[in-house]
C-alpha atoms as a PDB file:
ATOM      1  CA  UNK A   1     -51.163  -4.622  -3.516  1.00  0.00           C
ATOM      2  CA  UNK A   2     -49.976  -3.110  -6.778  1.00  0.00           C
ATOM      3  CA  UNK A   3     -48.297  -0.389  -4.546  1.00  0.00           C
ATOM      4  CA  UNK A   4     -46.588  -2.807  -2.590  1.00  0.00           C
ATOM      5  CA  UNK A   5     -44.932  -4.491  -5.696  1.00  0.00           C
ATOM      6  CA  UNK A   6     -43.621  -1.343  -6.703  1.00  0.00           C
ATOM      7  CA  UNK A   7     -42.450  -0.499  -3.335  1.00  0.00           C
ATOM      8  CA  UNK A   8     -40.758  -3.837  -3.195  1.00  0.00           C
ATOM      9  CA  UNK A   9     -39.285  -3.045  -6.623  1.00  0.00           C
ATOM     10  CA  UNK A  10     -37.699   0.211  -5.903  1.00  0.00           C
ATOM     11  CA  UNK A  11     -36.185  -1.055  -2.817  1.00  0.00           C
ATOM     12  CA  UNK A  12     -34.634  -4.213  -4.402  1.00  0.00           C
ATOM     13  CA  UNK A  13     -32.834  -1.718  -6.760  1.00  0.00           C
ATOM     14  CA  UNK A  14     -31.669   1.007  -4.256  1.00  0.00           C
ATOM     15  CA  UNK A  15     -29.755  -2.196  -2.722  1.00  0.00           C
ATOM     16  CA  UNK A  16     -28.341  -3.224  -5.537  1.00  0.00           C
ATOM     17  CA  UNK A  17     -27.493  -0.507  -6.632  1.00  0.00           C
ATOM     18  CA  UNK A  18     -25.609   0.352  -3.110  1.00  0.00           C
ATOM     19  CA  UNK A  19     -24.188  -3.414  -2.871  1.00  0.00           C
ATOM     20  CA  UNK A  20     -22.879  -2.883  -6.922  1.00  0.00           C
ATOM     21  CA  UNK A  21     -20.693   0.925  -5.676  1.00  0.00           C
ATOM     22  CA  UNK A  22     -19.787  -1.112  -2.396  1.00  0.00           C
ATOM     23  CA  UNK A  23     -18.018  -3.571  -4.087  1.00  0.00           C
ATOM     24  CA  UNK A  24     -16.650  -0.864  -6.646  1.00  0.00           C
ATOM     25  CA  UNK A  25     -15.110   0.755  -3.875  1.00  0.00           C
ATOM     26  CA  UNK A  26     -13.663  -1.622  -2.097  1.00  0.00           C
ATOM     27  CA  UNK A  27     -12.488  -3.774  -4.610  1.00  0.00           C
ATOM     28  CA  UNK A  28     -10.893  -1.264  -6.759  1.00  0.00           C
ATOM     29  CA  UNK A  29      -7.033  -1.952  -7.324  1.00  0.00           C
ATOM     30  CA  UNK A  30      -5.407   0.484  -4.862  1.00  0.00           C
ATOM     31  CA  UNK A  31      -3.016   2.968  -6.314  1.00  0.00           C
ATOM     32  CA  UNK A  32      -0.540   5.188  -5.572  1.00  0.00           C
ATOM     33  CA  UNK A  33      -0.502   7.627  -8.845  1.00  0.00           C
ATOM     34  CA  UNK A  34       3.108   6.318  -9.434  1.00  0.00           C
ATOM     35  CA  UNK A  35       3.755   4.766 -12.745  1.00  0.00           C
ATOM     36  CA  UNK A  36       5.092   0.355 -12.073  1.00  0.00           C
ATOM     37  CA  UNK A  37       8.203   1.807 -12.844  1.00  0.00           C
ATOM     38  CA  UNK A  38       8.255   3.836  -9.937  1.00  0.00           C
ATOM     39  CA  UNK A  39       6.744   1.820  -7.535  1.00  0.00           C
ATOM     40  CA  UNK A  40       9.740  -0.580  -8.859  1.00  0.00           C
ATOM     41  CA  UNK A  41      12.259   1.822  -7.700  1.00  0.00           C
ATOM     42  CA  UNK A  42      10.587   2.427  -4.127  1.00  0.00           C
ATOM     43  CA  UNK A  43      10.046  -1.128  -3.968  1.00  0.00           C
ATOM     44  CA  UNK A  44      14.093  -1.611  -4.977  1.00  0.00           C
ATOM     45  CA  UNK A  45      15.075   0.949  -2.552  1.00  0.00           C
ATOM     46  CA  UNK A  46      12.911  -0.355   0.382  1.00  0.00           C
ATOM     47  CA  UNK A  47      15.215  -3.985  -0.572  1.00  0.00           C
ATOM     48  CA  UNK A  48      18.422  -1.484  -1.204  1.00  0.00           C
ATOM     49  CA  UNK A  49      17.694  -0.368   3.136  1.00  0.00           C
ATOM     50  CA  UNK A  50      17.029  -4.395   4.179  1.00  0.00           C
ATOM     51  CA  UNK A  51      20.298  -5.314   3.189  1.00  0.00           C
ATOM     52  CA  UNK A  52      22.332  -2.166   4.051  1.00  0.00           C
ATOM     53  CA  UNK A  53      23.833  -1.222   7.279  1.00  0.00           C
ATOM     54  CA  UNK A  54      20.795   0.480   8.554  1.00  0.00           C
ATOM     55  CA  UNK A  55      19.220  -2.507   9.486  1.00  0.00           C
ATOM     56  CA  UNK A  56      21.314  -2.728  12.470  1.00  0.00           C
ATOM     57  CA  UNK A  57      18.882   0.447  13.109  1.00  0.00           C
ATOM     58  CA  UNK A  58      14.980   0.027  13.943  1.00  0.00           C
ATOM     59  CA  UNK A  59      14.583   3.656  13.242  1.00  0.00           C
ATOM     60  CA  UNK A  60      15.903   5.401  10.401  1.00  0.00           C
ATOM     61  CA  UNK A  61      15.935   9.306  10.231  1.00  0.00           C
ATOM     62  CA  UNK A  62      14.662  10.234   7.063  1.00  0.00           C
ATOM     63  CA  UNK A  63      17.370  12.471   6.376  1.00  0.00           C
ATOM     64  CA  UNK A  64      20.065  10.156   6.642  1.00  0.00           C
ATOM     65  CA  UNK A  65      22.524  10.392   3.888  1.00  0.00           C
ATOM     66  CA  UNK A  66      22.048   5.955   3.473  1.00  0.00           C
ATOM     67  CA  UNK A  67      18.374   6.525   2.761  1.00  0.00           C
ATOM     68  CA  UNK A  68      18.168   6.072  -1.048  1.00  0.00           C
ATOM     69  CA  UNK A  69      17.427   9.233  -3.188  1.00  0.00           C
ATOM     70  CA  UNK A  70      13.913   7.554  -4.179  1.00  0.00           C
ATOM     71  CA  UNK A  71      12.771   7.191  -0.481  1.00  0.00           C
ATOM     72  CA  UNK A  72      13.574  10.633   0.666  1.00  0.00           C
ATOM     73  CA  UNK A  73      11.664  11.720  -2.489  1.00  0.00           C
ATOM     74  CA  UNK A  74       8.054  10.504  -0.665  1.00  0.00           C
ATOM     75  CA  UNK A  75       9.020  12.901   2.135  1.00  0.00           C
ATOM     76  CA  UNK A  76       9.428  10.415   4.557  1.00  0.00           C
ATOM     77  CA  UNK A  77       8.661  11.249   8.033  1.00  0.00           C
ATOM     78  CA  UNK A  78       9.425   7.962   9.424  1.00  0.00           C
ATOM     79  CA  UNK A  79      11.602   4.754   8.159  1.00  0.00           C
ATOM     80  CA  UNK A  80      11.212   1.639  10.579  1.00  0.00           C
ATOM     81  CA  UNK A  81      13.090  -1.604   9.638  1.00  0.00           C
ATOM     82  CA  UNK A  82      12.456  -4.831  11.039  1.00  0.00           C
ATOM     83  CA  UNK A  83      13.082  -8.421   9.957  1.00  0.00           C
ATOM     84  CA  UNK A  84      11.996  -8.694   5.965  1.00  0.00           C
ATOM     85  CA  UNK A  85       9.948  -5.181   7.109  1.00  0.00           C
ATOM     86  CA  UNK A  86      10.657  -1.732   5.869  1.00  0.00           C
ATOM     87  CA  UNK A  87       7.752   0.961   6.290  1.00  0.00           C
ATOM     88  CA  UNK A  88       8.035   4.338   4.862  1.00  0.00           C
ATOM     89  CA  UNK A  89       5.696   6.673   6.947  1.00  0.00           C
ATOM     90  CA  UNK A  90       4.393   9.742   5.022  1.00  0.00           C
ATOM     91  CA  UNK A  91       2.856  13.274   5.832  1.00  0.00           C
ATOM     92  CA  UNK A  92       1.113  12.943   2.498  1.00  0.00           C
ATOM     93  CA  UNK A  93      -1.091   9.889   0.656  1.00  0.00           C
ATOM     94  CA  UNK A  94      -0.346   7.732   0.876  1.00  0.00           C
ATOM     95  CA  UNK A  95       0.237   7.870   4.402  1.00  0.00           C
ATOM     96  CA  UNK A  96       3.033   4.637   4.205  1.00  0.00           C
ATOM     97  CA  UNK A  97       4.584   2.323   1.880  1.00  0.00           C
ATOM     98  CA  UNK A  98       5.552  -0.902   3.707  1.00  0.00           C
ATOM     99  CA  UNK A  99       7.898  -3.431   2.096  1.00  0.00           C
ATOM    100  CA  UNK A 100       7.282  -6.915   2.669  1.00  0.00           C
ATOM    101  CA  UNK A 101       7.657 -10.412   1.962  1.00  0.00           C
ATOM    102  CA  UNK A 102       5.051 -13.639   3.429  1.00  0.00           C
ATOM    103  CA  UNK A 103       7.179 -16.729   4.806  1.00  0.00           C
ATOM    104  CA  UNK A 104       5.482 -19.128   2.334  1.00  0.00           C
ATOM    105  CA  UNK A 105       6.721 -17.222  -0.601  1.00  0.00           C
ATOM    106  CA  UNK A 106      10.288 -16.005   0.006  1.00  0.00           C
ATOM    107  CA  UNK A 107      11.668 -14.460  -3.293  1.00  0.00           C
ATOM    108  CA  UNK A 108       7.808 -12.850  -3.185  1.00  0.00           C
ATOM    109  CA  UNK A 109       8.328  -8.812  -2.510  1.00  0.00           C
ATOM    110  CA  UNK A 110       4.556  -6.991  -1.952  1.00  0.00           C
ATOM    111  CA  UNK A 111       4.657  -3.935  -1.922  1.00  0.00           C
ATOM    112  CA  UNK A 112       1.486  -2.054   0.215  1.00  0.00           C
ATOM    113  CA  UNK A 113       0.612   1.509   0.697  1.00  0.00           C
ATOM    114  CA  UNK A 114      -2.003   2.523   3.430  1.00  0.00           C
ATOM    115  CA  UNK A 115      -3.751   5.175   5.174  1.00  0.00           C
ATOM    116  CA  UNK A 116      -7.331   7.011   5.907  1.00  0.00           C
ATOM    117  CA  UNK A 117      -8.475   6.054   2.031  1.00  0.00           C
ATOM    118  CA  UNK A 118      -7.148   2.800   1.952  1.00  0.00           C
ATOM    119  CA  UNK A 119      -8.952   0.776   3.900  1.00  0.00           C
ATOM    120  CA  UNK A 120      -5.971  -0.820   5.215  1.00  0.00           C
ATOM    121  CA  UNK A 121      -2.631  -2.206   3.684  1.00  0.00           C
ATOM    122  CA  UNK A 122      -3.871  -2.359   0.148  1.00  0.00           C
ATOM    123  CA  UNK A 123      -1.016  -4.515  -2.315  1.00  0.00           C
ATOM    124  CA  UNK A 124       0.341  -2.006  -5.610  1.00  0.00           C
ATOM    125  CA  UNK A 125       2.870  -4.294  -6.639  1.00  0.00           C
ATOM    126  CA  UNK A 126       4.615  -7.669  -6.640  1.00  0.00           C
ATOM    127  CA  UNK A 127       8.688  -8.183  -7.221  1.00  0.00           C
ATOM    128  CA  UNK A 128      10.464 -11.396  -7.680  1.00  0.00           C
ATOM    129  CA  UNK A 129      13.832 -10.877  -5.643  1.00  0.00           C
ATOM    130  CA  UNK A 130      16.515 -13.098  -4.052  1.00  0.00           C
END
């Protein structure tokens, strides 16, 4: 019986101990390496392409001479627009930045970055913007 309790023991904190990492992992804040002030100025330039004349475009080549200096910087391989959308597809991590703003909160910017380590669009930083 003494065994048993020990057993029991042992196994009660291998869980724990695996639920308490878990919920390191995935709850981490995501990041991108940038410092705020950079993710600011991707953020800003992402804002700079919604209200430019590329959003008559849904597909942006990355090497067009409109996409802002900061954006071709993340080696873009891909720039889609699309309503209060802009996502910045990239050969590196993260894979994309996307842009984005919830209907409940309109002057509410998010910006996300995602791919493989991720775990999905994970939120780096919020902007207040007209």
């Amino acid at each position: 019986m003494k065994r048993f309790h020990k057993f029991l023991l042992v196994a009660c904190s291998i869980v724990l101990l695996a639920v308490t990492v878990a919920a390191i992992l995935l709850f981490r804040p995501a990041t991108d390496g940038r410092t705020p002030g950079e993710r600011r100025r991707i953020a800003e330039a992402c804002l700079t392409m919604l209200r430019s004349s590329l959003t008559n475009e849904v597909e942006i080549k990355p090497d067009d001479s409109r996409v802002p200096e900061v954006v071709r910087a993340l080696h873009p391989i891909d720039i889609q627009l699309a309503g209060s959308d802009v996502v910045v597809m990239c050969a590196g991590k993260p894979a994309e930045y996307h842009l984005s703003r919830r209907p409940s909160e309109p002057k509410t910017w998010i910006l996300y970055v995602a791919g493989p380590s991720y775990s999905g669009h994970r939120e780096i930083m919020r902007m207040e913007h007209d």
